[in-house]
C-alpha atoms as a PDB file:
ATOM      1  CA  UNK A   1       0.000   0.000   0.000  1.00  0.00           C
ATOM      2  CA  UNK A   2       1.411   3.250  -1.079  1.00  0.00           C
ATOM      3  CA  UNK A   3      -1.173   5.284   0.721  1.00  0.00           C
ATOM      4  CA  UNK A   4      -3.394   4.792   3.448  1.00  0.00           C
ATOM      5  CA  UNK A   5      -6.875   5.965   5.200  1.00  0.00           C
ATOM      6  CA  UNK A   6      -6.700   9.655   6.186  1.00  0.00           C
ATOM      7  CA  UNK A   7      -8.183  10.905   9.358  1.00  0.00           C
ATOM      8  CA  UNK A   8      -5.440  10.491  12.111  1.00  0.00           C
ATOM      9  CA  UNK A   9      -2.928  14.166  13.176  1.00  0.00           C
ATOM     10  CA  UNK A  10       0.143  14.124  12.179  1.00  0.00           C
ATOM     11  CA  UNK A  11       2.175  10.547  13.610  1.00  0.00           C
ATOM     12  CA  UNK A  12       5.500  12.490  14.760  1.00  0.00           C
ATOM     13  CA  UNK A  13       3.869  15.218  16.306  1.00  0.00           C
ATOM     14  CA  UNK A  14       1.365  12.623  18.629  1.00  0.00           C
ATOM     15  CA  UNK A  15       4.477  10.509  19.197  1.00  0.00           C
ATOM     16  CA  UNK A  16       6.181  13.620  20.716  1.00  0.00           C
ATOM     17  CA  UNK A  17       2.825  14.626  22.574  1.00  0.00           C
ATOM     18  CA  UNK A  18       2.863  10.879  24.162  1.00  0.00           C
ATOM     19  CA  UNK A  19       6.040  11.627  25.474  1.00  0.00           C
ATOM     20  CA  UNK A  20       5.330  15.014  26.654  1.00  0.00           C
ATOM     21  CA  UNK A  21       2.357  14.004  28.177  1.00  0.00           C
ATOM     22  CA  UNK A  22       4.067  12.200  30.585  1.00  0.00           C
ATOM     23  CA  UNK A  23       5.405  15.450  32.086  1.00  0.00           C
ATOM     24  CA  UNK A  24       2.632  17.791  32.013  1.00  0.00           C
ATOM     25  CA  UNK A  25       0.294  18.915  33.937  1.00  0.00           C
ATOM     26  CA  UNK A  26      -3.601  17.297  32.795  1.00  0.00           C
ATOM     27  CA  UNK A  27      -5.805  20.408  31.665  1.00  0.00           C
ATOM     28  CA  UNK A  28      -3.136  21.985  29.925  1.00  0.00           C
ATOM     29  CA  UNK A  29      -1.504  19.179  28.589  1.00  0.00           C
ATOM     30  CA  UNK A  30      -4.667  17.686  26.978  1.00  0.00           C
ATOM     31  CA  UNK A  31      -6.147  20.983  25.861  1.00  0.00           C
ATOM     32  CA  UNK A  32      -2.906  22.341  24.138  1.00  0.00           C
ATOM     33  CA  UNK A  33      -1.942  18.994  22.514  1.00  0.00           C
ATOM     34  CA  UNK A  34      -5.736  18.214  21.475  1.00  0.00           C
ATOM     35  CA  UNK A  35      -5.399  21.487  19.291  1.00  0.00           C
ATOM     36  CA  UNK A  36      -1.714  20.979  17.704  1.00  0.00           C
ATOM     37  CA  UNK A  37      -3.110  17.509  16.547  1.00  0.00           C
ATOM     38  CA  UNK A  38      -6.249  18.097  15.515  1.00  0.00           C
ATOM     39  CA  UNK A  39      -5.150  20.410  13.069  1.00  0.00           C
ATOM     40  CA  UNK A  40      -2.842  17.577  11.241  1.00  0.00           C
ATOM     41  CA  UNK A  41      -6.450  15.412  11.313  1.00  0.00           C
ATOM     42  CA  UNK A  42      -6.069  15.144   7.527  1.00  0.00           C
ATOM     43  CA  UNK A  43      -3.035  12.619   8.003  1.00  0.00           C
ATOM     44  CA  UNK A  44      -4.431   9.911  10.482  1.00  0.00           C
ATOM     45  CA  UNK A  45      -3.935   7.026   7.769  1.00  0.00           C
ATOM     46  CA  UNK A  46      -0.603   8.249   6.373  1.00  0.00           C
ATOM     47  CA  UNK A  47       1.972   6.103   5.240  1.00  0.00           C
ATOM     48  CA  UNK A  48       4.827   8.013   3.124  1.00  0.00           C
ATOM     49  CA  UNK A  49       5.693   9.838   6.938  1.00  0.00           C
ATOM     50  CA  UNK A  50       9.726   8.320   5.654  1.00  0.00           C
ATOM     51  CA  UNK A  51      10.090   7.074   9.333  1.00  0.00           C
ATOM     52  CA  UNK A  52      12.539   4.506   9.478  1.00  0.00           C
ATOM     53  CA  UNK A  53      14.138   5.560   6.270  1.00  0.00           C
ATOM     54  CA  UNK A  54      17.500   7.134   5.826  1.00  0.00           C
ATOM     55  CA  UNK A  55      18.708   5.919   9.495  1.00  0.00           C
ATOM     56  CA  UNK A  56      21.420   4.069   8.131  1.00  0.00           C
ATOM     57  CA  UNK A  57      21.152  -0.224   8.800  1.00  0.00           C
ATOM     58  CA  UNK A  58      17.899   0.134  11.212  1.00  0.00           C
ATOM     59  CA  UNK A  59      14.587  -1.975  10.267  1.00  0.00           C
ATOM     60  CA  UNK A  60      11.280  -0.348   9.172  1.00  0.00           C
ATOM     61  CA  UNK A  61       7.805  -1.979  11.112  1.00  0.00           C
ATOM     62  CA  UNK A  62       5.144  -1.765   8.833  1.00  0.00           C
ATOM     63  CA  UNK A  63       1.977  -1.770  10.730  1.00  0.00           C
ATOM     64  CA  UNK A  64      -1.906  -2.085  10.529  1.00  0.00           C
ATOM     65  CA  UNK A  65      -4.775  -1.238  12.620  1.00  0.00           C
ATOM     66  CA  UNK A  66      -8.174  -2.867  12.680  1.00  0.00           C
ATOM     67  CA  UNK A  67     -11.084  -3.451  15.165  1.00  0.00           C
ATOM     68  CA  UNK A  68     -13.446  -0.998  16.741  1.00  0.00           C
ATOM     69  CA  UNK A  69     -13.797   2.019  18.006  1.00  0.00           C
ATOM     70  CA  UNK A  70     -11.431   2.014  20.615  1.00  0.00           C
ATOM     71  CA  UNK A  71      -8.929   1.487  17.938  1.00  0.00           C
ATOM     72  CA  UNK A  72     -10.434   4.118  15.948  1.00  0.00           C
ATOM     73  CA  UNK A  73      -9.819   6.954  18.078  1.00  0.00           C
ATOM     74  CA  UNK A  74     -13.072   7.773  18.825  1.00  0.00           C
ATOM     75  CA  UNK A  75     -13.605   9.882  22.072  1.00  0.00           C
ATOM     76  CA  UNK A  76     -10.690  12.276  20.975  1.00  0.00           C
ATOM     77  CA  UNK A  77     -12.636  14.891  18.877  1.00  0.00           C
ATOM     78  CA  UNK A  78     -14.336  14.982  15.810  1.00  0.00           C
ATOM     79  CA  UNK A  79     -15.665  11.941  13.970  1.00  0.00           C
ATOM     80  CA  UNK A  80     -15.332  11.448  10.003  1.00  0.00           C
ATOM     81  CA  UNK A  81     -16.159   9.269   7.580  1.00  0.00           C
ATOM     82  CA  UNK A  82     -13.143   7.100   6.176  1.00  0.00           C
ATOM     83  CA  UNK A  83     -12.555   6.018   2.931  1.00  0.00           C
ATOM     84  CA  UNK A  84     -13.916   2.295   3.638  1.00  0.00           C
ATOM     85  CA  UNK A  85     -17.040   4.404   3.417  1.00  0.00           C
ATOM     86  CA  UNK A  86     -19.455   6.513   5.345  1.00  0.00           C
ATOM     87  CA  UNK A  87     -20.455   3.491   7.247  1.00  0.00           C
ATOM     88  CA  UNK A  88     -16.575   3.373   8.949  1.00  0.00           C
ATOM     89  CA  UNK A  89     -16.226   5.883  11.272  1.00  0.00           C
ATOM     90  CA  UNK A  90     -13.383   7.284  12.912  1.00  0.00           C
ATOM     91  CA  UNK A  91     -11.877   9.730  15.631  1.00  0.00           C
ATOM     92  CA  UNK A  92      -9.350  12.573  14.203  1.00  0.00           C
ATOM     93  CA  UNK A  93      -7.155  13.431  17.518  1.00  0.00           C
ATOM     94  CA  UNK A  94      -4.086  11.719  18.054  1.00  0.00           C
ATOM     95  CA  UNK A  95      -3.853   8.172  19.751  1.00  0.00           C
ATOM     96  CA  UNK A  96      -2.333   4.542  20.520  1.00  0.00           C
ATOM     97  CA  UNK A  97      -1.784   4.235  16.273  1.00  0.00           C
ATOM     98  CA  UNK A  98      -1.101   7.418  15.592  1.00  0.00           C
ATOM     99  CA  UNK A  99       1.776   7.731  18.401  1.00  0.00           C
ATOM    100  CA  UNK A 100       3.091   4.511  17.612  1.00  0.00           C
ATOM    101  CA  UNK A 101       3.229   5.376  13.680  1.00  0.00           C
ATOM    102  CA  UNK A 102       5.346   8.413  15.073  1.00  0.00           C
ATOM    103  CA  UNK A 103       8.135   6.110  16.276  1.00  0.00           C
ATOM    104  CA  UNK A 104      10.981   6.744  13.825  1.00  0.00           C
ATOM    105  CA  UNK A 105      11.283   2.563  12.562  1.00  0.00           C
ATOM    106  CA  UNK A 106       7.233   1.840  11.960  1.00  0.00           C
ATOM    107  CA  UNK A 107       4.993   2.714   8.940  1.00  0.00           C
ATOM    108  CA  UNK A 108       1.740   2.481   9.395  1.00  0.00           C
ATOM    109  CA  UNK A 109       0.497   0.954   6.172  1.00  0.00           C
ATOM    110  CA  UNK A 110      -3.384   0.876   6.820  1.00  0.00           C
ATOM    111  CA  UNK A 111      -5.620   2.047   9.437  1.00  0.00           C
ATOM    112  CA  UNK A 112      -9.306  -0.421   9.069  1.00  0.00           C
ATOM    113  CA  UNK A 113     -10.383   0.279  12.265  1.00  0.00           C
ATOM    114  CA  UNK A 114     -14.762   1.360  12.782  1.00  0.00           C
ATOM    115  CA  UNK A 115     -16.499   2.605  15.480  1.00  0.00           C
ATOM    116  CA  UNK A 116     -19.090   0.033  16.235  1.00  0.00           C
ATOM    117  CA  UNK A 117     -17.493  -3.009  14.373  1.00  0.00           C
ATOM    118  CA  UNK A 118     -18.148  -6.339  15.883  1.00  0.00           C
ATOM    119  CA  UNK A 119     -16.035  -9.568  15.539  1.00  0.00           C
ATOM    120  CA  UNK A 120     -17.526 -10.238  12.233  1.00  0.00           C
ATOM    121  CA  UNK A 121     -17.549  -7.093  10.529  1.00  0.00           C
ATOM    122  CA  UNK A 122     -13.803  -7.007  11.780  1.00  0.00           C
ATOM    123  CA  UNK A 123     -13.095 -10.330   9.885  1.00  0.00           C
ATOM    124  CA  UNK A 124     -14.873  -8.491   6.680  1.00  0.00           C
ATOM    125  CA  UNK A 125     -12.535  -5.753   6.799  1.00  0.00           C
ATOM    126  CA  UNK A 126      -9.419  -7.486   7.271  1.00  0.00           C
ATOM    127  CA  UNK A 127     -11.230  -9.816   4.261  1.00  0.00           C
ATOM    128  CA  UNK A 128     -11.273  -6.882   1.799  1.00  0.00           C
ATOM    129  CA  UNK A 129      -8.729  -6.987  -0.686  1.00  0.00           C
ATOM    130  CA  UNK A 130      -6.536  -3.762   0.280  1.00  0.00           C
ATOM    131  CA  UNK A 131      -6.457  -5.087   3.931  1.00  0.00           C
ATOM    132  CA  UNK A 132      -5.566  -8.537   3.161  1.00  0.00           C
ATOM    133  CA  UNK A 133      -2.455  -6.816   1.554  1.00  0.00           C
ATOM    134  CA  UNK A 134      -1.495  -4.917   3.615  1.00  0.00           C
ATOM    135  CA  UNK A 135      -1.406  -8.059   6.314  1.00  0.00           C
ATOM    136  CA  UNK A 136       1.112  -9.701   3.956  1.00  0.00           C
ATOM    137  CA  UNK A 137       3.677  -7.020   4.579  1.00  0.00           C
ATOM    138  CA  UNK A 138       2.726  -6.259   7.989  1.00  0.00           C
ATOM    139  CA  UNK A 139       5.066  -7.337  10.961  1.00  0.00           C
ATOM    140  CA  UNK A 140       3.222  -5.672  13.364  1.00  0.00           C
ATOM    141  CA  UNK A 141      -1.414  -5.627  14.177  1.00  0.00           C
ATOM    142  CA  UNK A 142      -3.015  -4.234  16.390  1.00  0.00           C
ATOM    143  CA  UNK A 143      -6.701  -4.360  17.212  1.00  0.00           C
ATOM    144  CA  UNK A 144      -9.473  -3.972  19.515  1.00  0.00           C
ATOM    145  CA  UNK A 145     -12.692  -6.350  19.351  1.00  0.00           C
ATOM    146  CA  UNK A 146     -15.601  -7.858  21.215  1.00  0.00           C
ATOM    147  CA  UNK A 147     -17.437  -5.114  23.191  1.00  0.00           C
ATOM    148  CA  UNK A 148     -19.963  -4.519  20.452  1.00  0.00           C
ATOM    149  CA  UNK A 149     -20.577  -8.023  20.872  1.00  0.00           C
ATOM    150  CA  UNK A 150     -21.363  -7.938  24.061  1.00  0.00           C
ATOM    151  CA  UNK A 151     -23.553  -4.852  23.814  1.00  0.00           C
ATOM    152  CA  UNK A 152     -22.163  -3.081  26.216  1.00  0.00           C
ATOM    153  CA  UNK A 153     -24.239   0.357  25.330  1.00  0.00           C
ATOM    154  CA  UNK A 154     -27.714  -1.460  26.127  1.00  0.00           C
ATOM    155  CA  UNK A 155     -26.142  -2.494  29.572  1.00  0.00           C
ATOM    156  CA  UNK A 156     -24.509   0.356  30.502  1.00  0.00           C
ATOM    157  CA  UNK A 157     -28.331   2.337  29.406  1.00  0.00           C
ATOM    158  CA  UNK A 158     -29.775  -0.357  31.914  1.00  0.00           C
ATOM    159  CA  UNK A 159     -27.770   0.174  34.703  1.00  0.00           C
ATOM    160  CA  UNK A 160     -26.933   3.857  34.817  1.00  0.00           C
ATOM    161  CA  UNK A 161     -29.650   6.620  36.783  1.00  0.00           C
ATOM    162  CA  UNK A 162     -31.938   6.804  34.388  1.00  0.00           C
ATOM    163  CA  UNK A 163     -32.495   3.038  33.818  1.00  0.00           C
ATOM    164  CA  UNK A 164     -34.160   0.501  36.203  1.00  0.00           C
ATOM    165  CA  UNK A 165     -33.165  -2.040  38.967  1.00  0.00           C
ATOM    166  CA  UNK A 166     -35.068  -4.852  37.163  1.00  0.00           C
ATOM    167  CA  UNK A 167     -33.439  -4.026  33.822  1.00  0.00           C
ATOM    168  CA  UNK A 168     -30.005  -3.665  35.730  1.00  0.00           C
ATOM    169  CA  UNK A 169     -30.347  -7.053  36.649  1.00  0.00           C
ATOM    170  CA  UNK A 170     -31.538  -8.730  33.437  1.00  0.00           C
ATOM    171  CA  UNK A 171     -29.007  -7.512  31.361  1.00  0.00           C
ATOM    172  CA  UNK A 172     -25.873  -8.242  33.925  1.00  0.00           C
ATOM    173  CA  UNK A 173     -27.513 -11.833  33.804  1.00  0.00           C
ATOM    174  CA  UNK A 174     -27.456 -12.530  30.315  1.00  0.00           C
ATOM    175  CA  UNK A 175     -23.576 -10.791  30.146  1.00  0.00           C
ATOM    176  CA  UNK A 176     -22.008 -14.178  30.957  1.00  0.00           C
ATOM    177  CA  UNK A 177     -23.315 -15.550  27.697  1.00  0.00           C
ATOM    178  CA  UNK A 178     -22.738 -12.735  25.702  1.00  0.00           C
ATOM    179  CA  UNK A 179     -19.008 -12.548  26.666  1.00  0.00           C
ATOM    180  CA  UNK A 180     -18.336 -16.175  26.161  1.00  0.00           C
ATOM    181  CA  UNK A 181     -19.582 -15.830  22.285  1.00  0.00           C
ATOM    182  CA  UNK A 182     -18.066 -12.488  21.793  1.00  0.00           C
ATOM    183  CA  UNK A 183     -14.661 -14.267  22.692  1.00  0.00           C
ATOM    184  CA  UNK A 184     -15.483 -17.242  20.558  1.00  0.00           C
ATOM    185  CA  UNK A 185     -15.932 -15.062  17.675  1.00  0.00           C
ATOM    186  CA  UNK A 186     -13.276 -12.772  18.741  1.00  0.00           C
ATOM    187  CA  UNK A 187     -10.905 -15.777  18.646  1.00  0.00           C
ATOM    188  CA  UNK A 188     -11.957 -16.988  15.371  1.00  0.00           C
ATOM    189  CA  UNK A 189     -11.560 -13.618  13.813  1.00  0.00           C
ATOM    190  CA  UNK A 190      -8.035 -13.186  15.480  1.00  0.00           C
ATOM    191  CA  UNK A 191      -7.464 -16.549  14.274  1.00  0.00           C
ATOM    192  CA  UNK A 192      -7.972 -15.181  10.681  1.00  0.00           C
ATOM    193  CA  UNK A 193      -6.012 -12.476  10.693  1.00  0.00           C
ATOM    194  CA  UNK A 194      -2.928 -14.371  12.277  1.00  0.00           C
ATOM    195  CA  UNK A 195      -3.406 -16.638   9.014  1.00  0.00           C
ATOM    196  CA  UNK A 196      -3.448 -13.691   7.002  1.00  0.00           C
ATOM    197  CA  UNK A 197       0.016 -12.035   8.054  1.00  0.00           C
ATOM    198  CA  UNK A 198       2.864 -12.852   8.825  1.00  0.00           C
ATOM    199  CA  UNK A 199       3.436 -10.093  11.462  1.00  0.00           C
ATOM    200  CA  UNK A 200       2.682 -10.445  15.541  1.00  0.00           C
ATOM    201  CA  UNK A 201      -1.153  -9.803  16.323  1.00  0.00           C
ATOM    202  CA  UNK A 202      -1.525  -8.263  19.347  1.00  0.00           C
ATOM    203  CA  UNK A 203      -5.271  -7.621  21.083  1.00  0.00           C
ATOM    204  CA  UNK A 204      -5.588  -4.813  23.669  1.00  0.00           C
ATOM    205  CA  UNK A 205      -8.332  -5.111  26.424  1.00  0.00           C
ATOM    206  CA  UNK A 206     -10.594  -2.633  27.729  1.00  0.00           C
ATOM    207  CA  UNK A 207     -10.225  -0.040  30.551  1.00  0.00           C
ATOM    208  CA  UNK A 208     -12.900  -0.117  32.917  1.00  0.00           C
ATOM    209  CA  UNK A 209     -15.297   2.403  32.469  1.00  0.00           C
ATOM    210  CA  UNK A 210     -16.407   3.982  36.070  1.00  0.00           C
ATOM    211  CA  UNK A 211     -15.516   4.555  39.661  1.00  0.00           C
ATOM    212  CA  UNK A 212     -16.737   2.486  42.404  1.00  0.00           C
ATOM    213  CA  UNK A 213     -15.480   4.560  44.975  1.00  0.00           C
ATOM    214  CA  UNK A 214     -16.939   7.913  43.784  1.00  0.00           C
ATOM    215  CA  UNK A 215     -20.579   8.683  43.489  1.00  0.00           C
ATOM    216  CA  UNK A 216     -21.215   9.636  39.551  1.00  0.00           C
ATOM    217  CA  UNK A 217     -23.793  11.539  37.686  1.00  0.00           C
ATOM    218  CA  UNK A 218     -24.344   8.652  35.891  1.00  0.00           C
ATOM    219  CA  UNK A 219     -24.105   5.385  38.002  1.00  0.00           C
ATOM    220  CA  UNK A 220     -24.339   4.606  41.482  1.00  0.00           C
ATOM    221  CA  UNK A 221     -20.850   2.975  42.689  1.00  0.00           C
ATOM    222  CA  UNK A 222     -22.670  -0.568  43.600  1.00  0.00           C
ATOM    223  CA  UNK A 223     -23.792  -1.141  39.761  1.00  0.00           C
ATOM    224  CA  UNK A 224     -20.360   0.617  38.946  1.00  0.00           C
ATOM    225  CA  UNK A 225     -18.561  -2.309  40.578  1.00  0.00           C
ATOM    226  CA  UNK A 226     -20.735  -4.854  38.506  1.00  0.00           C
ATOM    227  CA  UNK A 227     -19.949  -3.294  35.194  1.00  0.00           C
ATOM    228  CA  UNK A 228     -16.644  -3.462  35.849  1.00  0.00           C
ATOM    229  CA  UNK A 229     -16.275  -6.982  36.738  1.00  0.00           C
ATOM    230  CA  UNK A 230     -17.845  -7.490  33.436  1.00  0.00           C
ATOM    231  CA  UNK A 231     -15.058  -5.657  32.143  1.00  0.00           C
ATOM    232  CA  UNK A 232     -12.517  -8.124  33.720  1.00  0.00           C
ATOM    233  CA  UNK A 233     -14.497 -10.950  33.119  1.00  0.00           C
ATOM    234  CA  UNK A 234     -14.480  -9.866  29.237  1.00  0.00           C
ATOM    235  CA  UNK A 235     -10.724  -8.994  29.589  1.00  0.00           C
ATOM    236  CA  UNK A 236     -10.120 -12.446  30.371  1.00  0.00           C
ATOM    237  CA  UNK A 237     -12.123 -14.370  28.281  1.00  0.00           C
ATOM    238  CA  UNK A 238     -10.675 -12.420  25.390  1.00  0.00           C
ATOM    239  CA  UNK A 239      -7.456 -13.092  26.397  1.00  0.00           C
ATOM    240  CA  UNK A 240      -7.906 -16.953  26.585  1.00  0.00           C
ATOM    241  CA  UNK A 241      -9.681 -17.228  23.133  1.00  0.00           C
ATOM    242  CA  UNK A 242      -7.470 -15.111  21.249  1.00  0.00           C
ATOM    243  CA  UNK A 243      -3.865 -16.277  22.425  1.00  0.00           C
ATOM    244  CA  UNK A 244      -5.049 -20.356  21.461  1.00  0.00           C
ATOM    245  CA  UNK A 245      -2.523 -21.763  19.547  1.00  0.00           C
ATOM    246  CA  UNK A 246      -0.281 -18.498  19.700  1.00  0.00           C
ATOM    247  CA  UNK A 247      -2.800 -16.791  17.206  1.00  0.00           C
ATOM    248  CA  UNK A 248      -2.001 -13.342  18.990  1.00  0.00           C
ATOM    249  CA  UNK A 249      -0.540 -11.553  22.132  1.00  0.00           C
ATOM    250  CA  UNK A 250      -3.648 -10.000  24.552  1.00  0.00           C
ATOM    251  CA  UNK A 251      -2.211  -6.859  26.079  1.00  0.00           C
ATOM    252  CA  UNK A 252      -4.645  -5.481  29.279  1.00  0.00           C
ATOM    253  CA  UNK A 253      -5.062  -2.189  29.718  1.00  0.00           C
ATOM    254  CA  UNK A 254      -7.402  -1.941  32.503  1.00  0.00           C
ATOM    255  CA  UNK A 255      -4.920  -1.283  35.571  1.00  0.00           C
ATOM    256  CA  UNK A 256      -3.220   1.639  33.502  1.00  0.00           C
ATOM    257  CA  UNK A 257      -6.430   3.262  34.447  1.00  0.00           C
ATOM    258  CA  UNK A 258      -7.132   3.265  37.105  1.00  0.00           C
ATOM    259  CA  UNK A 259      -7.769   6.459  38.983  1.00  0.00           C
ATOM    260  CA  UNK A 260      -8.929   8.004  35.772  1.00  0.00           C
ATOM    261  CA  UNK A 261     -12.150   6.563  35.340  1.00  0.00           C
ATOM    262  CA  UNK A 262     -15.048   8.912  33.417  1.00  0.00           C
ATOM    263  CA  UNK A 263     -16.322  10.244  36.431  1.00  0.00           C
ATOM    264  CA  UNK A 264     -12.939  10.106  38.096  1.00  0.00           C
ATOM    265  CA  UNK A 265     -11.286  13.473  39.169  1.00  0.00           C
ATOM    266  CA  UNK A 266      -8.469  12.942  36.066  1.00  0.00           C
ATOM    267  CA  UNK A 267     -10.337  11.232  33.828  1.00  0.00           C
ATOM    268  CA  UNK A 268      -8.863   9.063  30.818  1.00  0.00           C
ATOM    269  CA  UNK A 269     -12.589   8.495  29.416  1.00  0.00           C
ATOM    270  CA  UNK A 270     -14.524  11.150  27.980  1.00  0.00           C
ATOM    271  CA  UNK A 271     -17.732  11.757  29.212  1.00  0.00           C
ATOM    272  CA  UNK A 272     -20.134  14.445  28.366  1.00  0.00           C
ATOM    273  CA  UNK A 273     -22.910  14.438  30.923  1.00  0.00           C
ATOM    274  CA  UNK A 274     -25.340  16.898  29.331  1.00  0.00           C
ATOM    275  CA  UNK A 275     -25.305  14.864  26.220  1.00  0.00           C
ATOM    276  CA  UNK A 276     -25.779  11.143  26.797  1.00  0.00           C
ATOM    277  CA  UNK A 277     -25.850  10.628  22.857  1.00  0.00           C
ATOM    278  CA  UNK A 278     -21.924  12.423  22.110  1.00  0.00           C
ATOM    279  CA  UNK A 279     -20.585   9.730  20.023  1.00  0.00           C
ATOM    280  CA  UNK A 280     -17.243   9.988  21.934  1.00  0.00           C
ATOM    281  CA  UNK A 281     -18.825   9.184  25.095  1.00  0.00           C
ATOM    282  CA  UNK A 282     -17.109   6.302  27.058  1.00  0.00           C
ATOM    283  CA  UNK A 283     -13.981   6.062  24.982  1.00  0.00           C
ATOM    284  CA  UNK A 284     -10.364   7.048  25.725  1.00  0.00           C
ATOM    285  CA  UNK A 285      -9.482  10.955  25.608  1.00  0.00           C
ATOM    286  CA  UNK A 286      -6.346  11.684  24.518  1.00  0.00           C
ATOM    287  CA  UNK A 287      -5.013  11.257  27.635  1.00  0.00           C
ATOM    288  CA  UNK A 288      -6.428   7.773  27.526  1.00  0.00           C
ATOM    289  CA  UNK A 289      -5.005   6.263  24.171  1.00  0.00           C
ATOM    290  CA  UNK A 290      -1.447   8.112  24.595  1.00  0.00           C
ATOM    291  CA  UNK A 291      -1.310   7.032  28.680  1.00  0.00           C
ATOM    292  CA  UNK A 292      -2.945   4.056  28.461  1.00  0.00           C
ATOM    293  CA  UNK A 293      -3.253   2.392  25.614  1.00  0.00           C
ATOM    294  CA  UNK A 294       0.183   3.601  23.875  1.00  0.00           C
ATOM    295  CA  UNK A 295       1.934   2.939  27.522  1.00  0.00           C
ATOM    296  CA  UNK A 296       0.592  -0.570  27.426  1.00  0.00           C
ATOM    297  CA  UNK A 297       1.856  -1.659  23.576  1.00  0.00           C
ATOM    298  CA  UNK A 298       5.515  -0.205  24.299  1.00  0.00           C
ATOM    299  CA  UNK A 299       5.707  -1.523  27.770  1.00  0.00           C
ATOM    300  CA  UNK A 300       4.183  -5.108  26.321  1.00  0.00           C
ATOM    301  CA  UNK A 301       5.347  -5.759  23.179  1.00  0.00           C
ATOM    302  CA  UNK A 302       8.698  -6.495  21.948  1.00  0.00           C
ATOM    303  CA  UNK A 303       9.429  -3.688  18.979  1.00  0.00           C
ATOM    304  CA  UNK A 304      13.280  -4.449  18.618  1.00  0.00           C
ATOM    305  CA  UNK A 305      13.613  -7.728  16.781  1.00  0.00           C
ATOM    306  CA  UNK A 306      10.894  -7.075  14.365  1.00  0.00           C
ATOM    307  CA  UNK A 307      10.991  -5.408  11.126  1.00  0.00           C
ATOM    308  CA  UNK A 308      12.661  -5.832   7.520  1.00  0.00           C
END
């Protein structure tokens, strides 16, 4: 692939903001970055940055993205279209892909990821012919999948204020099963995307959502603590049926945040309270993908030996 899906900020500038991050203080940090990178939006997809070129003897990663949208940087700004059509939706601010496309040896070759893809449409997309080779030459994929699955919107609608104690219940019931399919499927699709490349796969988790400690706007700290045991229990069950037969590496993510829960004091999850339909509610901030999720592929997955 010579070129790639446009929407994410400019890949050396987030890798720099990652970095920078780490030493700045929250508000201003997140505000001041948010507006350097959201006015490179027009480059989220880009291959052709020439990292890794021109450094003498050192190997290039090329790299793809799939899954949904917490690998699609939704929840760090606007929302476009991309060019796998209007139905593929993705975040322009700067996150986990775009910082890791910043480091000097990786090219980020294609970026498939869709807000609200489930294990199946995942397995589409990496089916389509432009994906498929783009997994040839990839060494390195990473991906998010199974929550749509699961359905977590409908259970988090359930158990927040403004739902019901009998619908609360019902729909933490019927979890279990949900999360043992969605990590059948999920393991199937990983599965066909391992066959597809010869690069490492690598699946991050999910960050639980809410406080249990605090009282929120939005959920009282008891059902809280139930939603996020759902999150572990996904977590898990994701990681079991996706690293079968070495198909992929599960990276979690859920301990890098805590303390910065939505309705947290710092939080790493956007939430917009007045509007309860914001697309970028419940996903990663900035702070979120370059903190957490970034923080947990560097710190988890071996970049040195890979690469041509």
């Amino acid at each position: 692939m010579s070129a790639s899906l446009p929407r994410r900020a400019a890949s050396v500038v987030a890798a720099a903001a990652a970095l920078s991050l780490l030493g700045t203080a929250p508000a201003a940090a997140h505000q001041g970055h948010a507006a350097e990178h959201r006015g490179h939006s027009s480059e989220r997809h880009g291959h052709g940055h020439g990292h890794g070129h021109g450094h003498g003897h050192s190997k290039r990663i090329d790299y793809v993205n799939l899954g949904d949208s917490y690998s699609a940087a939704i929840g760090t700004g606007g929302i476009a279209a991309s060019p796998l059509g209007p139905e593929c939706l993705q975040g322009d601010g700067p996150d986990h892909v775009s910082a890791l496309d910043g480091r000097r040896r990786v090219d980020l070759l294609l970026d498939g990821a869709c807000a609200g893809a489930t294990t199946d449409r995942v397995q589409e997309i990496a089916s389509l012919q432009p994906v498929r080779a783009a997994l040839r030459r990839a060494e390195l994929v990473t991906l998010t999948l199974g929550g749509n699955d699961v359905g977590w919107i409908d259970i988090i609608r359930a158990c927040s204020l403004q739902g019901t104690a009998a619908a609360c219940d019902l729909a933490i019931a019927s979890a279990p099963e949900r999360i043992e399919a969605a990590a059948e499927s999920a393991g199937e699709t990983v599965a066909a995307i391992d066959a597809g490349t010869r690069g490492q796969v690598v699946v991050l988790g999910y960050p639980r959502l809410f406080s249990a400690d605090e009282q929120s706007p939005v959920i009282s700290p008891e059902r809280a603590e139930a939603l996020n045991d759902l999150t572990d229990d996904l977590n898990d069950a994701l990681e079991e049926a996706v690293e079968k037969e070495d198909a992929a590496q599960f990276v979690h993510v859920a301990d890098l945040f805590d303390g910065h829960a939505a309705d947290s004091a710092d939080p790493w999850i956007f939430l917009n309270p007045t509007d309860p339909r914001d697309p970028n509610n419940l996903h990663p901030n900035e702070r979120g993908y370059l903190l957490g999720y970034y923080t947990a592929v560097i710190s988890e997955v071996d970049l040195g030996h890979r690469g041509h």
